[in-house]
N, C-alpha and C. Protein backbone atom coordinates (compact mmCIF):
# COMPACT_ATOMS: atom_id res chain seq x y z
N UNK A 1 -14.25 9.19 13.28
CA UNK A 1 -14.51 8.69 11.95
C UNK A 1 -13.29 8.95 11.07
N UNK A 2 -12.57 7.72 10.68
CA UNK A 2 -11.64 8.08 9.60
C UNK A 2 -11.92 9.02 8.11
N UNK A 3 -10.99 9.80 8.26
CA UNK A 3 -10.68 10.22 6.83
C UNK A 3 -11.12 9.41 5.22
N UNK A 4 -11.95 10.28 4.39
CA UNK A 4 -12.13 9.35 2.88
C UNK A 4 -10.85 9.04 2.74
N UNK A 5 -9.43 9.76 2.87
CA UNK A 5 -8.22 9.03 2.61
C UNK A 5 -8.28 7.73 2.37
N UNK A 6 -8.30 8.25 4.22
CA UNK A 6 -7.37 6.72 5.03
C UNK A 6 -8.41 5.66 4.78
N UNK A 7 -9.78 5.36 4.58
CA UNK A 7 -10.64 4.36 4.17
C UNK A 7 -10.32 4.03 3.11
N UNK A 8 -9.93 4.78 2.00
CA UNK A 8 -10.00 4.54 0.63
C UNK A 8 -8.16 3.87 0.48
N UNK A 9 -7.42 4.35 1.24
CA UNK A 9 -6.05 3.62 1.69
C UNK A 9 -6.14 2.03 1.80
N UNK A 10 -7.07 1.92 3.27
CA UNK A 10 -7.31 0.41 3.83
C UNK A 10 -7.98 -0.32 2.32
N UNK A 11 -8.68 0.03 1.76
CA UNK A 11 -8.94 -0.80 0.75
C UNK A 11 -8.48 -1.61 -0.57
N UNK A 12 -7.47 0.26 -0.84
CA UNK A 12 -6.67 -0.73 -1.80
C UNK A 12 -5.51 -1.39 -0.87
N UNK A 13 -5.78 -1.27 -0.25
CA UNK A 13 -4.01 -2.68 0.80
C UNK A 13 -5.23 -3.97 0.39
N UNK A 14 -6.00 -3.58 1.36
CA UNK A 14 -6.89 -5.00 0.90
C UNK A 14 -7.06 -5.90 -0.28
N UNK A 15 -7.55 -4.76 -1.41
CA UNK A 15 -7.29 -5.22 -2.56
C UNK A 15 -6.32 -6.05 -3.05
N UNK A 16 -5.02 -4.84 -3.15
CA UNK A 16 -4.31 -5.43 -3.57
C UNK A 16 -3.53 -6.11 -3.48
N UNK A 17 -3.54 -6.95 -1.83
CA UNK A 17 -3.18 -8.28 -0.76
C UNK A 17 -3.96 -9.36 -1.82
N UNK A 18 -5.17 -9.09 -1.81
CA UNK A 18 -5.90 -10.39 -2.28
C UNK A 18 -5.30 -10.33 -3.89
N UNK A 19 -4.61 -9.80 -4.50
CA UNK A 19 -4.87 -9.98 -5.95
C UNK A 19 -3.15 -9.89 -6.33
N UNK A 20 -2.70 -9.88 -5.19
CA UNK A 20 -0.95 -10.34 -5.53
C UNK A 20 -0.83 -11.34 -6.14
N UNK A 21 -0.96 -12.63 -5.46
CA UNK A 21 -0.66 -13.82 -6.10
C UNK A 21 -1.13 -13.77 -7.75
N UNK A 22 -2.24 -13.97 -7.90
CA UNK A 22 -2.66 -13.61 -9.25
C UNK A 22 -1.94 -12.40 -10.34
N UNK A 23 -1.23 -11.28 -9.94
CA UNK A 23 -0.27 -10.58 -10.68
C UNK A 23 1.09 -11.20 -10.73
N UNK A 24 1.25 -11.68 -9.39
CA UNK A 24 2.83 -12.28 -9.26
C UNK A 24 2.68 -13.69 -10.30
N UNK A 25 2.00 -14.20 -10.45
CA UNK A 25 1.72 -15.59 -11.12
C UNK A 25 1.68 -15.20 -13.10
N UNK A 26 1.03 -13.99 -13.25
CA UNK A 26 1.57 -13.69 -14.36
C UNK A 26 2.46 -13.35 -14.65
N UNK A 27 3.68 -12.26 -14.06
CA UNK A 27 4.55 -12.15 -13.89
C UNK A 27 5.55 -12.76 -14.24
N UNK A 28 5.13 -14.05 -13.27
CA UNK A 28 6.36 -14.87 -12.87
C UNK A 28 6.29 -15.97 -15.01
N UNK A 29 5.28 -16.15 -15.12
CA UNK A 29 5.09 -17.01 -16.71
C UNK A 29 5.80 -15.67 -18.03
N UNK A 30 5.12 -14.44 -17.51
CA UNK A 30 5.98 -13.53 -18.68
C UNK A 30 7.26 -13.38 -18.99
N UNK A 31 7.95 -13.58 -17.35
CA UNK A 31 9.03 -13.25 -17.10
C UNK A 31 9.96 -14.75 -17.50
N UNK A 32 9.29 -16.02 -17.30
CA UNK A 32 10.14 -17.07 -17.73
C UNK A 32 10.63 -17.02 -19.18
N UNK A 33 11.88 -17.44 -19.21
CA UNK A 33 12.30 -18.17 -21.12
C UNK A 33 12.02 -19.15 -21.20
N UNK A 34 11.74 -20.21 -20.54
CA UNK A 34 11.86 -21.47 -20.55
C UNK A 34 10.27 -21.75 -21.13
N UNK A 35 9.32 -21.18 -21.34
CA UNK A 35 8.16 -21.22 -21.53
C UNK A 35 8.29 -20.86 -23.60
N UNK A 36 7.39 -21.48 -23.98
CA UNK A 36 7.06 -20.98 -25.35
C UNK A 36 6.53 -19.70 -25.27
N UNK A 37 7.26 -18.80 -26.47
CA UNK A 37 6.87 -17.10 -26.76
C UNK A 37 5.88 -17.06 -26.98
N UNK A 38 4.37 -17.69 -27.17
CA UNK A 38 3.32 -17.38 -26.88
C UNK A 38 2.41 -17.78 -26.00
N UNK A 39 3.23 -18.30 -24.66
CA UNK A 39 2.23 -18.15 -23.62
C UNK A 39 2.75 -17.04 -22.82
N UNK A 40 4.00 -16.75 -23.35
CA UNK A 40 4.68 -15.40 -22.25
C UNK A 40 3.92 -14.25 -23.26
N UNK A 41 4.03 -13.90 -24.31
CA UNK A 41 3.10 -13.03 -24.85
C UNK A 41 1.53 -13.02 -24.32
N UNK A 42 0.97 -13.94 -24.11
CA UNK A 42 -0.54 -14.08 -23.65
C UNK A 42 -0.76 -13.87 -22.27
N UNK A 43 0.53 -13.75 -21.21
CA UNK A 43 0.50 -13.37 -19.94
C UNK A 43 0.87 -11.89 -20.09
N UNK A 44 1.79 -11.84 -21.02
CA UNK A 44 2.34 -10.27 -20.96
C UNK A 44 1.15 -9.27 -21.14
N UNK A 45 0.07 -10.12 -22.02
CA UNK A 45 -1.24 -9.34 -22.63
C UNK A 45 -2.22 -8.79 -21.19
N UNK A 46 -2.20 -9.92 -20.98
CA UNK A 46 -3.32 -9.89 -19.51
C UNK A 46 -2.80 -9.10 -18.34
N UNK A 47 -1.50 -8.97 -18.56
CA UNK A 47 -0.56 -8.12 -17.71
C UNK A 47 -0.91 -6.78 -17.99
N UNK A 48 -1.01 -6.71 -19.26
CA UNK A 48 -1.36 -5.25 -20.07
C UNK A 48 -2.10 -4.31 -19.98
N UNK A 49 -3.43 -6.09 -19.61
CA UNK A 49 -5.45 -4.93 -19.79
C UNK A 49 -5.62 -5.57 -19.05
N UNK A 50 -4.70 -5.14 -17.44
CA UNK A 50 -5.20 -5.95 -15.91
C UNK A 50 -5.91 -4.40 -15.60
N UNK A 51 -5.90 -3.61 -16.50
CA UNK A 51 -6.91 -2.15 -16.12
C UNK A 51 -7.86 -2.77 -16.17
N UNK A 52 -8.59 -3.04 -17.51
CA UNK A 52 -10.22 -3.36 -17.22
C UNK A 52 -10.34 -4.92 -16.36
N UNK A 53 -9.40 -6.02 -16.34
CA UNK A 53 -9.23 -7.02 -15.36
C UNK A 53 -9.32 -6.99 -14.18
N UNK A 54 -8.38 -5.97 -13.58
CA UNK A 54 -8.92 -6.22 -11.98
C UNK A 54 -9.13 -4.71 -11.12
N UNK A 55 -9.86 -4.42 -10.50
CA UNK A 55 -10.41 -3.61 -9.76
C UNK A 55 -9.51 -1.92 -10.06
N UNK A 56 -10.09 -0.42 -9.78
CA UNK A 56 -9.22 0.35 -10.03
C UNK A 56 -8.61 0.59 -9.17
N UNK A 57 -8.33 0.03 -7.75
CA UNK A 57 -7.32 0.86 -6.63
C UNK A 57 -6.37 -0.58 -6.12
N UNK A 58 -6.59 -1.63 -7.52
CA UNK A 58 -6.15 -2.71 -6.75
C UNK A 58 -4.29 -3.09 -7.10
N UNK A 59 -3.96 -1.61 -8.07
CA UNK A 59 -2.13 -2.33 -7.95
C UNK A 59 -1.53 -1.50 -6.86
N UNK A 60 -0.07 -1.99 -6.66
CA UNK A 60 0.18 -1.75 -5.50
C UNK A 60 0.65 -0.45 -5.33
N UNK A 61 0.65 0.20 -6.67
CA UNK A 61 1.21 1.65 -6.75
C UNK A 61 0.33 2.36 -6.11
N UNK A 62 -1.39 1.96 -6.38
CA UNK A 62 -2.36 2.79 -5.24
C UNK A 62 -1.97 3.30 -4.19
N UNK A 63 -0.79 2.43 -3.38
CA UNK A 63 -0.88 2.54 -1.83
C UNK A 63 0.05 3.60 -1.27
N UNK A 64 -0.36 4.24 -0.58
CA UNK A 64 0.38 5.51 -0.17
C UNK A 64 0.68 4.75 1.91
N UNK A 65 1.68 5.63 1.76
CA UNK A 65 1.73 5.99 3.39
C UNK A 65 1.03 6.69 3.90
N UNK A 66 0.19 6.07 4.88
CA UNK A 66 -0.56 7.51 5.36
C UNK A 66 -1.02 7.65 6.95
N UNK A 67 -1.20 8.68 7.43
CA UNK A 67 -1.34 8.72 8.92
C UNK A 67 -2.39 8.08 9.04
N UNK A 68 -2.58 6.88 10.49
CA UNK A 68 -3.92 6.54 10.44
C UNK A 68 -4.79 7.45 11.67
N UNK A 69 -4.58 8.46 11.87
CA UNK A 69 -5.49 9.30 12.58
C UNK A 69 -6.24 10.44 11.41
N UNK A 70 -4.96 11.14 11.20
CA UNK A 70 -6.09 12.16 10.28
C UNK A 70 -5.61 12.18 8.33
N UNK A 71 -4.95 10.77 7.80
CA UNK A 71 -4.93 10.75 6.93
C UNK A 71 -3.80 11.57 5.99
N UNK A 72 -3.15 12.19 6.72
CA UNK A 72 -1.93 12.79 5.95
C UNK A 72 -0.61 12.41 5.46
N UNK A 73 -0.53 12.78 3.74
CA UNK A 73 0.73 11.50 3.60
C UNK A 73 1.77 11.97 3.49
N UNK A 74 1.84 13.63 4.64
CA UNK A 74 3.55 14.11 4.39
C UNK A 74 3.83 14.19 6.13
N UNK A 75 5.18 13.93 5.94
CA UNK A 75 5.16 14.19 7.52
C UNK A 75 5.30 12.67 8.64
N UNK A 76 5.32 11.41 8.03
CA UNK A 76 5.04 10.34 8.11
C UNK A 76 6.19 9.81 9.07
N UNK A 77 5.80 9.45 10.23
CA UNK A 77 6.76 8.80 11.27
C UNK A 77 5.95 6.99 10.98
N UNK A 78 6.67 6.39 10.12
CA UNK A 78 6.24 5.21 9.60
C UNK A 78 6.33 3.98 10.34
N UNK A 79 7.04 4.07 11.57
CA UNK A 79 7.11 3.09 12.41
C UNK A 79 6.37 3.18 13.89
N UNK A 80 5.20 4.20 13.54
CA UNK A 80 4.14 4.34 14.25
C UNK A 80 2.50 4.75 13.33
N UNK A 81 2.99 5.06 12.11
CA UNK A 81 1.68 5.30 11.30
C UNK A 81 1.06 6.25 11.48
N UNK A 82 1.86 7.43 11.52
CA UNK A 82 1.74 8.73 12.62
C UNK A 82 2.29 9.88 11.98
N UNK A 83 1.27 11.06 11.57
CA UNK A 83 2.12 12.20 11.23
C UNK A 83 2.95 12.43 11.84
N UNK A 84 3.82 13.63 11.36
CA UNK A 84 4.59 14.11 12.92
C UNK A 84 3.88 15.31 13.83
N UNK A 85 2.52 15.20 13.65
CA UNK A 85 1.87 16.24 14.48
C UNK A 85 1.17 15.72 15.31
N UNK A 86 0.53 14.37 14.89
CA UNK A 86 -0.15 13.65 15.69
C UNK A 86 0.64 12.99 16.53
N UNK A 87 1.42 12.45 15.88
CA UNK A 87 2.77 11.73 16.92
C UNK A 87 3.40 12.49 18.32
N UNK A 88 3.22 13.51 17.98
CA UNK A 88 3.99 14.96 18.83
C UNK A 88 2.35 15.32 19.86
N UNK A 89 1.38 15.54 19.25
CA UNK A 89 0.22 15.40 20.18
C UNK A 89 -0.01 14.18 21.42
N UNK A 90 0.01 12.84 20.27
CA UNK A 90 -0.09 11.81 21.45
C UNK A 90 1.35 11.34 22.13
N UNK A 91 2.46 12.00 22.11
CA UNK A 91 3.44 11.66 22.70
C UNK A 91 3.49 12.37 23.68
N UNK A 92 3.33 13.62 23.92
CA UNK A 92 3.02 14.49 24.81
C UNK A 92 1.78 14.10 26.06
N UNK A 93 1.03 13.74 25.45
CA UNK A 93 -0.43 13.07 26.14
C UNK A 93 0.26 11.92 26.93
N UNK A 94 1.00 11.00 26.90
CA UNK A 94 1.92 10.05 27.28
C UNK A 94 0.93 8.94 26.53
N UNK A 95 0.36 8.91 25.26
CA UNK A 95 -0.44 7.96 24.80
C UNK A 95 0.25 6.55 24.19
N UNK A 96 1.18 7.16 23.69
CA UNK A 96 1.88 6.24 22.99
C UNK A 96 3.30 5.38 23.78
N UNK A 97 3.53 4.09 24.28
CA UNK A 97 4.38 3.55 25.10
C UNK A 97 5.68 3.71 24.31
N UNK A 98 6.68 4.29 25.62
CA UNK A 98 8.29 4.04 25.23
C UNK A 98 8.60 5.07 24.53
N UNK A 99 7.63 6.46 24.60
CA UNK A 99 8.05 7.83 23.85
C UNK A 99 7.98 8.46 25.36
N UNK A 100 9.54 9.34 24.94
CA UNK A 100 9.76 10.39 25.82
C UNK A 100 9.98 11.82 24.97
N UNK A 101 9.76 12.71 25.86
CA UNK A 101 10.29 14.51 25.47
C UNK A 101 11.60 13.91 25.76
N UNK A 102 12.81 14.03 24.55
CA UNK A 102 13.75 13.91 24.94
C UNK A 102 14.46 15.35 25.21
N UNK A 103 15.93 15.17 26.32
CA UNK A 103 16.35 16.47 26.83
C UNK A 103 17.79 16.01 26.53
N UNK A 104 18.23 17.22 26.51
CA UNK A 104 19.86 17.17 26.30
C UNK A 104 20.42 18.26 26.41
C-alpha cells in the first residue's frame, strides 16, 4: 500500500496535467501586449484568485519528487523514481535491469 505521500503526489500530477492548458491559456492573454489592458488585467485577476478557482494541490509547485516505493523526497535517484535506499535494496536483489555492484 502506497504511502499518504506518494498518493497525495499522484494526484496533484493529475491535477495539475488536467488544468495546465487552462493556466497556460491565461497566462499566455496576461502576458500578451497586443491585447487591450483590460482583458490582460481580467486574466491577470483570475490568475490571482485561481486559489479559490481551481482545486488546492492543483499548481504545479504542489509537485515534489518522490520515491515511488516508500515516498521519500530526499535521497532521490530520479531516473528510476527511487530513493537511494530503495534503489540500493532492489539493485542488490538484481530487481531492477542494467544495475550492477560496480567494482574498481
Amino acid at each position: 500500500m502506497p504511502r499518504t505521500t506518494v498518493l497525495r503526489d499522484r494526484i496533484a500530477r493529475f491535477v495539475s496535467s488536467e488544468l495546465e492548458r487552462e493556466r497556460a491559456a491565461l497566462r499566455l492573454v496576461a502576458r500578451d501586449r497586443g491585447l487591450p489592458l483590460a482583458v490582460r488585467l481580467r486574466a491577470n485577476t483570475e490568475l490571482a484568485a485561481s486559489a479559490a478557482r481551481f482545486p488546492r494541490h492543483s499548481a504545479p509547485v504542489a509537485i515534489h519528487n518522490r520515491c515511488s516505493e516508500s515516498g521519500k523526497s530526499r535521497g532521490l535517484i530520479s531516473a528510476f523514481k527511487l530513493s537511494k535506499i530503495v534503489f540500493r535494496e532492489k539493485a542488490l536483489a538484481g530487481e531492477l535491469p542494467g544495475v550492477r555492484k560496480s567494482l574498481w
